[in-house]
PDB file of N, CA and C in Angstrom:
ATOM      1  N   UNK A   1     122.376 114.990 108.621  1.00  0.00           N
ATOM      2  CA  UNK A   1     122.788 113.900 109.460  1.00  0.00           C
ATOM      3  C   UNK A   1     123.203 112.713 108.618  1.00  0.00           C
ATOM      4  N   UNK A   2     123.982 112.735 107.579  1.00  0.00           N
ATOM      5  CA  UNK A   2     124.332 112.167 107.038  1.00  0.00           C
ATOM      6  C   UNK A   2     125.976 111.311 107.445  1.00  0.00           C
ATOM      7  N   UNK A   3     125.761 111.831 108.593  1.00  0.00           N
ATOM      8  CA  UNK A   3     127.526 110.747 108.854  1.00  0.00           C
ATOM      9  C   UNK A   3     127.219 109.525 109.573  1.00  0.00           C
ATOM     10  N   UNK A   4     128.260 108.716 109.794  1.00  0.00           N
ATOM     11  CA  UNK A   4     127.653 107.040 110.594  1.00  0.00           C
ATOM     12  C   UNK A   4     127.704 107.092 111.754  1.00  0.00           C
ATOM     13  N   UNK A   5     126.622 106.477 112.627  1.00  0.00           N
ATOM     14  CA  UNK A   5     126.615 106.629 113.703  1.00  0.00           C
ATOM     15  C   UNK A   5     127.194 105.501 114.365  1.00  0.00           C
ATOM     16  N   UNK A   6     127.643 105.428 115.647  1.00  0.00           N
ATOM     17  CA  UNK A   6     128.179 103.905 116.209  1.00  0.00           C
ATOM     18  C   UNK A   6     126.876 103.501 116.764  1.00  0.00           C
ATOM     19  N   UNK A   7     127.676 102.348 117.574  1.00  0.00           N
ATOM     20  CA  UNK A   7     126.136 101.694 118.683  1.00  0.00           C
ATOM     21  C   UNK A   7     125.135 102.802 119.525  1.00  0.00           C
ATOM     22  N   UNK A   8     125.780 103.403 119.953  1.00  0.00           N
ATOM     23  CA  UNK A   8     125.071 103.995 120.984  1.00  0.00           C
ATOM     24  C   UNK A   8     124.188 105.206 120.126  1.00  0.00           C
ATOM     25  N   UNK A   9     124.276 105.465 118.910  1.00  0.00           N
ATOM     26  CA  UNK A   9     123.916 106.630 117.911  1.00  0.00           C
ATOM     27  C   UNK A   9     124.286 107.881 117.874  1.00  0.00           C
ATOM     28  N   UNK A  10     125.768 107.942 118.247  1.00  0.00           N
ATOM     29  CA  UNK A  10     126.794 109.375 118.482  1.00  0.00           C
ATOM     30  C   UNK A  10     127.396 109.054 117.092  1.00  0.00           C
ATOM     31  N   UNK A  11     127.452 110.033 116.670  1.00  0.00           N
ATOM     32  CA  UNK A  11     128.441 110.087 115.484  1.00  0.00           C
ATOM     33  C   UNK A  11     130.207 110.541 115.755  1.00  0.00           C
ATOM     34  N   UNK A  12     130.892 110.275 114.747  1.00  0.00           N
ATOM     35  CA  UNK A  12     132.192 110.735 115.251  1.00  0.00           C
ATOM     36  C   UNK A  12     132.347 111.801 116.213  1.00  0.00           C
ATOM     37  N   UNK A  13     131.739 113.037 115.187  1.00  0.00           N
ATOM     38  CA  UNK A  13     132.043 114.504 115.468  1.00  0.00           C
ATOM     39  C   UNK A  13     131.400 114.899 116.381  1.00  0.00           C
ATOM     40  N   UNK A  14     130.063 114.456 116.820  1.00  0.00           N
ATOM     41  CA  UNK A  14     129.134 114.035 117.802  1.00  0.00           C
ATOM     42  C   UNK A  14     130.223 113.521 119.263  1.00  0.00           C
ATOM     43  N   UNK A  15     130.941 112.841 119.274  1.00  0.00           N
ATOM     44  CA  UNK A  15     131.553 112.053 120.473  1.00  0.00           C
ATOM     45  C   UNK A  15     132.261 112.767 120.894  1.00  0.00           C
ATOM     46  N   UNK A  16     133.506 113.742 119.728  1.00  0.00           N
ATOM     47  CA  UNK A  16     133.981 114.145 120.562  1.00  0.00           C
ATOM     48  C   UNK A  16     133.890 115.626 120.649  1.00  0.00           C
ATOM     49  N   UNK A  17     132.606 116.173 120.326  1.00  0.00           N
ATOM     50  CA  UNK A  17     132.316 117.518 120.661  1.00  0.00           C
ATOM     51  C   UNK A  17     131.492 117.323 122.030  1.00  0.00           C
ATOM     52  N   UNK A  18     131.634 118.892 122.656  1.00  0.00           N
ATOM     53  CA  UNK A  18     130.637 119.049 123.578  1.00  0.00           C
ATOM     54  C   UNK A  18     129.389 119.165 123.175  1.00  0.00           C
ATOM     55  N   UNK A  19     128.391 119.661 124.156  1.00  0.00           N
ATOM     56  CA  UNK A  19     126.917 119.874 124.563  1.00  0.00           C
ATOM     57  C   UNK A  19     126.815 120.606 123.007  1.00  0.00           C
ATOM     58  N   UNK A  20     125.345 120.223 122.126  1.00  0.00           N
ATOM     59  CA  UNK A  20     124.827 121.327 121.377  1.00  0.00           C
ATOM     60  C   UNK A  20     124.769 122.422 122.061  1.00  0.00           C
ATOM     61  N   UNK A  21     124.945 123.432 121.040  1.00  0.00           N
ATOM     62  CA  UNK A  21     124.565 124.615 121.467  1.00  0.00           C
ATOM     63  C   UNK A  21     122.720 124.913 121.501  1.00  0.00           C
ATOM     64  N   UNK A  22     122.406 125.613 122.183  1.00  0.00           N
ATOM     65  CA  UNK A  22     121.092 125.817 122.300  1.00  0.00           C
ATOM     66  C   UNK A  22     120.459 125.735 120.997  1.00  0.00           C
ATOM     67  N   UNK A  23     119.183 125.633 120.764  1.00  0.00           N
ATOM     68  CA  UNK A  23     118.762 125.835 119.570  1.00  0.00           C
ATOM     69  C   UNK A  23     117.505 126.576 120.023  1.00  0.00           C
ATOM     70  N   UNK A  24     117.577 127.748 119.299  1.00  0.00           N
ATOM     71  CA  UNK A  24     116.592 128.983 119.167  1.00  0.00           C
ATOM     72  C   UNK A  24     115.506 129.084 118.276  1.00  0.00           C
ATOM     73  N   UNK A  25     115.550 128.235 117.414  1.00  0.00           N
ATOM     74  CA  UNK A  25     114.301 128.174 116.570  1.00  0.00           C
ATOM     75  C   UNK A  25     113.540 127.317 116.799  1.00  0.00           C
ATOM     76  N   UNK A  26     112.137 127.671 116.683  1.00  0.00           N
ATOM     77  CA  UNK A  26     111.625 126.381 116.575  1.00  0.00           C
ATOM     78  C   UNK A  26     111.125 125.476 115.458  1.00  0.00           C
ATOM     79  N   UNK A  27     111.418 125.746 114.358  1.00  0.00           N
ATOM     80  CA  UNK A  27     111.483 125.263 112.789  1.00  0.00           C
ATOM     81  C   UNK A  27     112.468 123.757 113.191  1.00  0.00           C
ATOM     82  N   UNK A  28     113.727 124.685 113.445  1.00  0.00           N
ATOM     83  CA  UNK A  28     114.869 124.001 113.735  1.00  0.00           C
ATOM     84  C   UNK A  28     114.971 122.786 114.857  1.00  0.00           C
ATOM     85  N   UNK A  29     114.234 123.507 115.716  1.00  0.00           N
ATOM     86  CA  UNK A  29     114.034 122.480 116.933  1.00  0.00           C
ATOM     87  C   UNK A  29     113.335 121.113 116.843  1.00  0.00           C
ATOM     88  N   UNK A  30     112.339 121.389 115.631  1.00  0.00           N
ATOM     89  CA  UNK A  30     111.090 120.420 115.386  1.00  0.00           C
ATOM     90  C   UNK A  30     112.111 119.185 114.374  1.00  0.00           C
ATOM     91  N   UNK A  31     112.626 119.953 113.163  1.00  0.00           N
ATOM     92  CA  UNK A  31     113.969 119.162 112.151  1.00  0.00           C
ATOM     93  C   UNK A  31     114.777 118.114 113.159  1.00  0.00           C
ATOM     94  N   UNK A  32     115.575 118.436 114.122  1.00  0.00           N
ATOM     95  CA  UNK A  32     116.195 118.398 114.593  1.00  0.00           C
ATOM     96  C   UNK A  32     115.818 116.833 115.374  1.00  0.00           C
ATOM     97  N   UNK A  33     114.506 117.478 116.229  1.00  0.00           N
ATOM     98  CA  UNK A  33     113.811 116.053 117.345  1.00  0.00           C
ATOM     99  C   UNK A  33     113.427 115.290 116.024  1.00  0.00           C
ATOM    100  N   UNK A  34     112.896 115.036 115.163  1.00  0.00           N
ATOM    101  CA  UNK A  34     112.067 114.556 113.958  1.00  0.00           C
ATOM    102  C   UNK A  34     112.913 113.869 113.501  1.00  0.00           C
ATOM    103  N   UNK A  35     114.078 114.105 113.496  1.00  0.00           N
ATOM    104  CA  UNK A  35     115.510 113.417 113.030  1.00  0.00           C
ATOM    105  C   UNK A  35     115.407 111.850 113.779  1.00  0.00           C
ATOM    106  N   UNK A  36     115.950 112.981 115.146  1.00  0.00           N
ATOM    107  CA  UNK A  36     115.986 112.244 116.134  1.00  0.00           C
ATOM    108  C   UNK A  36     115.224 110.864 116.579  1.00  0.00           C
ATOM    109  N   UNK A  37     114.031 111.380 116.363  1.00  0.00           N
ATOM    110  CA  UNK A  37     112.736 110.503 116.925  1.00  0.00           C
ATOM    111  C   UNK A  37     113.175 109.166 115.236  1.00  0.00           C
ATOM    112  N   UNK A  38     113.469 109.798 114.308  1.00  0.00           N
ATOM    113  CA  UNK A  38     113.481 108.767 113.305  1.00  0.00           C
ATOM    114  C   UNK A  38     114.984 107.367 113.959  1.00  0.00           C
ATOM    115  N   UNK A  39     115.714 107.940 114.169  1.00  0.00           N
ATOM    116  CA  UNK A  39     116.542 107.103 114.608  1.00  0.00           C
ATOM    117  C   UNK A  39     116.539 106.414 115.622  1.00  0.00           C
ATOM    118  N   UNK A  40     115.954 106.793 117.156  1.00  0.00           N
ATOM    119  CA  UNK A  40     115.313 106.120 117.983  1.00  0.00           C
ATOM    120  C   UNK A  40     114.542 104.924 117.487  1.00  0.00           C
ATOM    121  N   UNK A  41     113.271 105.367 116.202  1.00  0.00           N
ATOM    122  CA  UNK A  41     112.643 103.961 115.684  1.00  0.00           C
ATOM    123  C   UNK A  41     113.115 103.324 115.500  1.00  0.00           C
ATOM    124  N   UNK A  42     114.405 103.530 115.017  1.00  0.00           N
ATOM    125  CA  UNK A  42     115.377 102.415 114.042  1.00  0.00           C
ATOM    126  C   UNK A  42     116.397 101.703 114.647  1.00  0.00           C
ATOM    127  N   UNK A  43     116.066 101.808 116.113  1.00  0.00           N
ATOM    128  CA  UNK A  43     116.689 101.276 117.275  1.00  0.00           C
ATOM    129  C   UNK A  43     117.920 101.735 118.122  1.00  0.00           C
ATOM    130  N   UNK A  44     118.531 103.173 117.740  1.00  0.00           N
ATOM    131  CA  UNK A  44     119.310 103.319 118.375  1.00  0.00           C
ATOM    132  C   UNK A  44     119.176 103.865 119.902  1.00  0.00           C
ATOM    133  N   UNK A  45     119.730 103.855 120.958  1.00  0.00           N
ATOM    134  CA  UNK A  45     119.381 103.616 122.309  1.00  0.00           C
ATOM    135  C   UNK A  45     119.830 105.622 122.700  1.00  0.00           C
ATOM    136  N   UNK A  46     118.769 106.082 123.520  1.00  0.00           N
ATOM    137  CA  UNK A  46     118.548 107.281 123.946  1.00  0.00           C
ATOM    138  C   UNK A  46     119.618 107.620 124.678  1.00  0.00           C
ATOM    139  N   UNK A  47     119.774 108.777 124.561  1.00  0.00           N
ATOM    140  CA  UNK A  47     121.148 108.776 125.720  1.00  0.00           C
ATOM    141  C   UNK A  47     121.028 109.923 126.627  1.00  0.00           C
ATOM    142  N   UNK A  48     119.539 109.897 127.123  1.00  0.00           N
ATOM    143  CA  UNK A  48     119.675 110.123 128.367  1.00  0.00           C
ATOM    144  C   UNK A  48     119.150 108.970 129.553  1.00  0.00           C
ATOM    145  N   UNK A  49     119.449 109.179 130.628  1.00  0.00           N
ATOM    146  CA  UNK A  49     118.478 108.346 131.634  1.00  0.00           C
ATOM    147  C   UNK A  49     117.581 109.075 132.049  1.00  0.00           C
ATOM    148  N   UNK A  50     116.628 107.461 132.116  1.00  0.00           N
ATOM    149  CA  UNK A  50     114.874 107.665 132.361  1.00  0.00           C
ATOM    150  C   UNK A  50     115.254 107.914 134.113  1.00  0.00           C
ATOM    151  N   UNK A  51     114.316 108.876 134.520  1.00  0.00           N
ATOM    152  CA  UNK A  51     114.065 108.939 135.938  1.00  0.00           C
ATOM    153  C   UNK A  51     113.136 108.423 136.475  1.00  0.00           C
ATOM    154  N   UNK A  52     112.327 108.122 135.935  1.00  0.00           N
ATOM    155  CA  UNK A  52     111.331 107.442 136.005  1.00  0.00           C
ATOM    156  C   UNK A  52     110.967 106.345 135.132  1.00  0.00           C
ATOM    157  N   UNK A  53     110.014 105.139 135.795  1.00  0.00           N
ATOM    158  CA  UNK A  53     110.103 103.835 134.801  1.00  0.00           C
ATOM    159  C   UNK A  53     108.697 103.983 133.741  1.00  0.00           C
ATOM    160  N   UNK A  54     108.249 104.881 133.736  1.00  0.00           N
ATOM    161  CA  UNK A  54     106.679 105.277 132.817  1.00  0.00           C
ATOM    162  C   UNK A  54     107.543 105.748 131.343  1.00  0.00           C
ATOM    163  N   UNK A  55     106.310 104.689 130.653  1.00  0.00           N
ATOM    164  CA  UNK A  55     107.258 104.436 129.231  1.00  0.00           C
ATOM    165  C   UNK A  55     106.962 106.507 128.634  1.00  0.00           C
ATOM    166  N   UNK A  56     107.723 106.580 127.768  1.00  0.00           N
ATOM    167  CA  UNK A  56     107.615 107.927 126.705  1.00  0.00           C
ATOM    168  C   UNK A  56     107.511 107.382 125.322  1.00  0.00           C
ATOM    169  N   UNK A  57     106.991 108.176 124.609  1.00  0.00           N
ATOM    170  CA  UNK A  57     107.120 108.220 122.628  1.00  0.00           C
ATOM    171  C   UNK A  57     108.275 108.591 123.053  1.00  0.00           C
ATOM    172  N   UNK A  58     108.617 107.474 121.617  1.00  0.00           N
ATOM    173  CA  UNK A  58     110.122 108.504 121.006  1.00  0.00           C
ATOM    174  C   UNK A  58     110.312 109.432 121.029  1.00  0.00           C
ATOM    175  N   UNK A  59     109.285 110.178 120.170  1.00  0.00           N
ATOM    176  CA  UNK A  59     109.265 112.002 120.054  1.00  0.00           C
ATOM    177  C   UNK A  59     109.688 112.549 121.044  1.00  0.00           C
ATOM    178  N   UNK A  60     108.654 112.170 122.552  1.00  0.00           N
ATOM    179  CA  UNK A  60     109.123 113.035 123.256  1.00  0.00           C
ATOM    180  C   UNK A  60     110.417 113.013 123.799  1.00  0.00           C
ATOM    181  N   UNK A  61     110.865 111.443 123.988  1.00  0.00           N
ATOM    182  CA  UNK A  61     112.737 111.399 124.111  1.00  0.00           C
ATOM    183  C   UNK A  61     113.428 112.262 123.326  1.00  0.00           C
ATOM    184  N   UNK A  62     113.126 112.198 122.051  1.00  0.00           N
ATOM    185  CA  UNK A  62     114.289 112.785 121.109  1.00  0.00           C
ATOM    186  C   UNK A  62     113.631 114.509 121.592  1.00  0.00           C
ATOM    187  N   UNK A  63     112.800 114.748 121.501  1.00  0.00           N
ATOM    188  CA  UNK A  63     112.447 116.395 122.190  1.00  0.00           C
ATOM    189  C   UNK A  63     113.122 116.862 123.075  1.00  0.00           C
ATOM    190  N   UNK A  64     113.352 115.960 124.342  1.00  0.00           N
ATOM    191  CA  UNK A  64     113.764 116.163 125.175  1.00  0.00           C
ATOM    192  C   UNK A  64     115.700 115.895 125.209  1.00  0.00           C
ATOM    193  N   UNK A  65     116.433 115.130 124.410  1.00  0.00           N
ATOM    194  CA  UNK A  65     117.748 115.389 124.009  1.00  0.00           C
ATOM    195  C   UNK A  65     117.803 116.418 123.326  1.00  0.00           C
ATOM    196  N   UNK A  66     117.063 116.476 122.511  1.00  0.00           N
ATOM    197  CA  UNK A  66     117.702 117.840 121.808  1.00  0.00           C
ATOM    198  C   UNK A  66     117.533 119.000 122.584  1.00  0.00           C
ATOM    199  N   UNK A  67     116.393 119.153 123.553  1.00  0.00           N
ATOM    200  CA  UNK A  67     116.554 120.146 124.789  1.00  0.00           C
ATOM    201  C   UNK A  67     117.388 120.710 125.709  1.00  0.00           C
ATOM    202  N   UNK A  68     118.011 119.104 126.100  1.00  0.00           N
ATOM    203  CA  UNK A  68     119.160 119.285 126.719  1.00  0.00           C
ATOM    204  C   UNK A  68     120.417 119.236 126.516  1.00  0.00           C
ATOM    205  N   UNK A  69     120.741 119.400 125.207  1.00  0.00           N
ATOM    206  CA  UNK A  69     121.625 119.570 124.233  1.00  0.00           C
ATOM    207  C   UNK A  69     122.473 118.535 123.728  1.00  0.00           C
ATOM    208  N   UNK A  70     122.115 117.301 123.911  1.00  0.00           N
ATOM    209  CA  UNK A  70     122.820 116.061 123.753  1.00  0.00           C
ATOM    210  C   UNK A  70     122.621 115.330 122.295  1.00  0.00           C
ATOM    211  N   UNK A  71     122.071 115.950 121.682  1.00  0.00           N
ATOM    212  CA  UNK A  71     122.225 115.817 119.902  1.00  0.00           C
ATOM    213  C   UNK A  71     122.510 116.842 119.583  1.00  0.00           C
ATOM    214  N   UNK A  72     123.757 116.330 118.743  1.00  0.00           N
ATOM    215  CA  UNK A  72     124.726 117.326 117.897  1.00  0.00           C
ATOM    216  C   UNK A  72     123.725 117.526 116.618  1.00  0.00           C
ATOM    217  N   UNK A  73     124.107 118.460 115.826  1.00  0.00           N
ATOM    218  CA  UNK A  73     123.101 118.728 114.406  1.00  0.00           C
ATOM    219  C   UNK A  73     124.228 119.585 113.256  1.00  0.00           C
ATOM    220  N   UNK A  74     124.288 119.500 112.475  1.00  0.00           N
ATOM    221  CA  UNK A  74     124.742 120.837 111.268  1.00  0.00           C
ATOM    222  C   UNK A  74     124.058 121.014 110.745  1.00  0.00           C
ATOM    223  N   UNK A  75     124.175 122.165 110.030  1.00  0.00           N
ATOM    224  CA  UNK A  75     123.616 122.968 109.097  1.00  0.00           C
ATOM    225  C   UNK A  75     123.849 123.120 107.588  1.00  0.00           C
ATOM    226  N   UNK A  76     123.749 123.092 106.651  1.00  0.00           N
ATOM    227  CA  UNK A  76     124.340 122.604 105.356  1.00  0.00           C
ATOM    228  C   UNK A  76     124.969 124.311 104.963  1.00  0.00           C
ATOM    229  N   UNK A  77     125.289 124.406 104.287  1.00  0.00           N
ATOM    230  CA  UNK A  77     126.038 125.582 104.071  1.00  0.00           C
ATOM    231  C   UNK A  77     125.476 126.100 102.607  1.00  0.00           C
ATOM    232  N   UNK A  78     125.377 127.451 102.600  1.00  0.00           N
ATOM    233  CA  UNK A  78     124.589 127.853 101.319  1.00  0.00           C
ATOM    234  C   UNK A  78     125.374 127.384 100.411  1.00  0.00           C
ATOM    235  N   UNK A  79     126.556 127.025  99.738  1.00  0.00           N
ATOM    236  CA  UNK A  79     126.991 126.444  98.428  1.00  0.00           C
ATOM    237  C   UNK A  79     126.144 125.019  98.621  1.00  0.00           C
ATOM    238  N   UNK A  80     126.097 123.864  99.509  1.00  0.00           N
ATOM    239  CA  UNK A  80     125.398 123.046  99.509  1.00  0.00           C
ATOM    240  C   UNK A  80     123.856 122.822  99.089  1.00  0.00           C
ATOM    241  N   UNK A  81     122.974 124.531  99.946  1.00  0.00           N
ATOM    242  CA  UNK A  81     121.847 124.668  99.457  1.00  0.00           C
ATOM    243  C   UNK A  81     121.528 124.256  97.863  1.00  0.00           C
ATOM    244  N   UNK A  82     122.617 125.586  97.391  1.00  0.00           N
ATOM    245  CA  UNK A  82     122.137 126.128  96.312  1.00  0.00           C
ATOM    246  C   UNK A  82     122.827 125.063  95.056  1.00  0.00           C
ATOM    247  N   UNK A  83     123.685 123.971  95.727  1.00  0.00           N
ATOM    248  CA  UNK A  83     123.661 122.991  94.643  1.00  0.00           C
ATOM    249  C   UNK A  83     122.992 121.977  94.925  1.00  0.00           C
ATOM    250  N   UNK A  84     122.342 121.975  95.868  1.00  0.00           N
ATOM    251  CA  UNK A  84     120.834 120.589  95.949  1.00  0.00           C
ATOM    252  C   UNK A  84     120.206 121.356  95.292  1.00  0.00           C
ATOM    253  N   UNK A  85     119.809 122.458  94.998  1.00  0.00           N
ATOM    254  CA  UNK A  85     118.728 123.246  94.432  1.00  0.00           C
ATOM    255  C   UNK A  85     118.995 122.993  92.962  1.00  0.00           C
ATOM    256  N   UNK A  86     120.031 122.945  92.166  1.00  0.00           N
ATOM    257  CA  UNK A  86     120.314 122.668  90.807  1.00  0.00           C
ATOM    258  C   UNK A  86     120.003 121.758  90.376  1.00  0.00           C
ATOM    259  N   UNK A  87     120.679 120.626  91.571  1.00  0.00           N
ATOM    260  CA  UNK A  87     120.334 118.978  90.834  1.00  0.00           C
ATOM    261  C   UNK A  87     119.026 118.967  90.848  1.00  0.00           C
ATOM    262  N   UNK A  88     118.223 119.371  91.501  1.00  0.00           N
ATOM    263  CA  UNK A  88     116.568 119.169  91.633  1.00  0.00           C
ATOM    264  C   UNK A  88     115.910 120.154  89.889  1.00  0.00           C
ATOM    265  N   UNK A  89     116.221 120.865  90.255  1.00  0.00           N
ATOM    266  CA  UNK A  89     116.057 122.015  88.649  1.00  0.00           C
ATOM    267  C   UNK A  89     116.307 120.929  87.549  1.00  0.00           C
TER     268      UNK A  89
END
């Protein structure tokens, strides 16, 4: 998640793609909200609506976007892996 986000905390590629695709892992799922929940702290505004006025953790907001597929995510690509893995070596 390294690209810039605007006000609302959509990123470019984010705005003008559709719905995430599901996410099937739950490794992935946890990365993903954890992200999420970090940027919420840092003030960017949730983008779903509350149905109710009973406050939530972040966590569970960002749990619950990434549920319903409204955070975009990538995946780094094994040449990427395996050259973070060098510079660290």
């Amino acid at each position: 998640m390294a690209q810039t986000a605007d006000s609302h905390g959509k990123t470019d590629a984010e705005a003008s793609a559709g719905p995430a695709a599901p996410i099937t892992s739950r490794f992935l799922f946890v990365d993903v909200a954890a992200q999420r929940a970090k940027q919420l702290r840092r003030g960017a505004l949730p983008r779903l609506q509350r149905t109710h006025a009973s406050p939530h953790k972040l966590e569970r907001v960002a749990m619950e976007e990434v549920r319903q597929g409204v955070i975009g995510y990538t995946l780094p690509s094994m040449e990427e892996v395996r050259a973070g893995r060098r510079a660290v070596d």
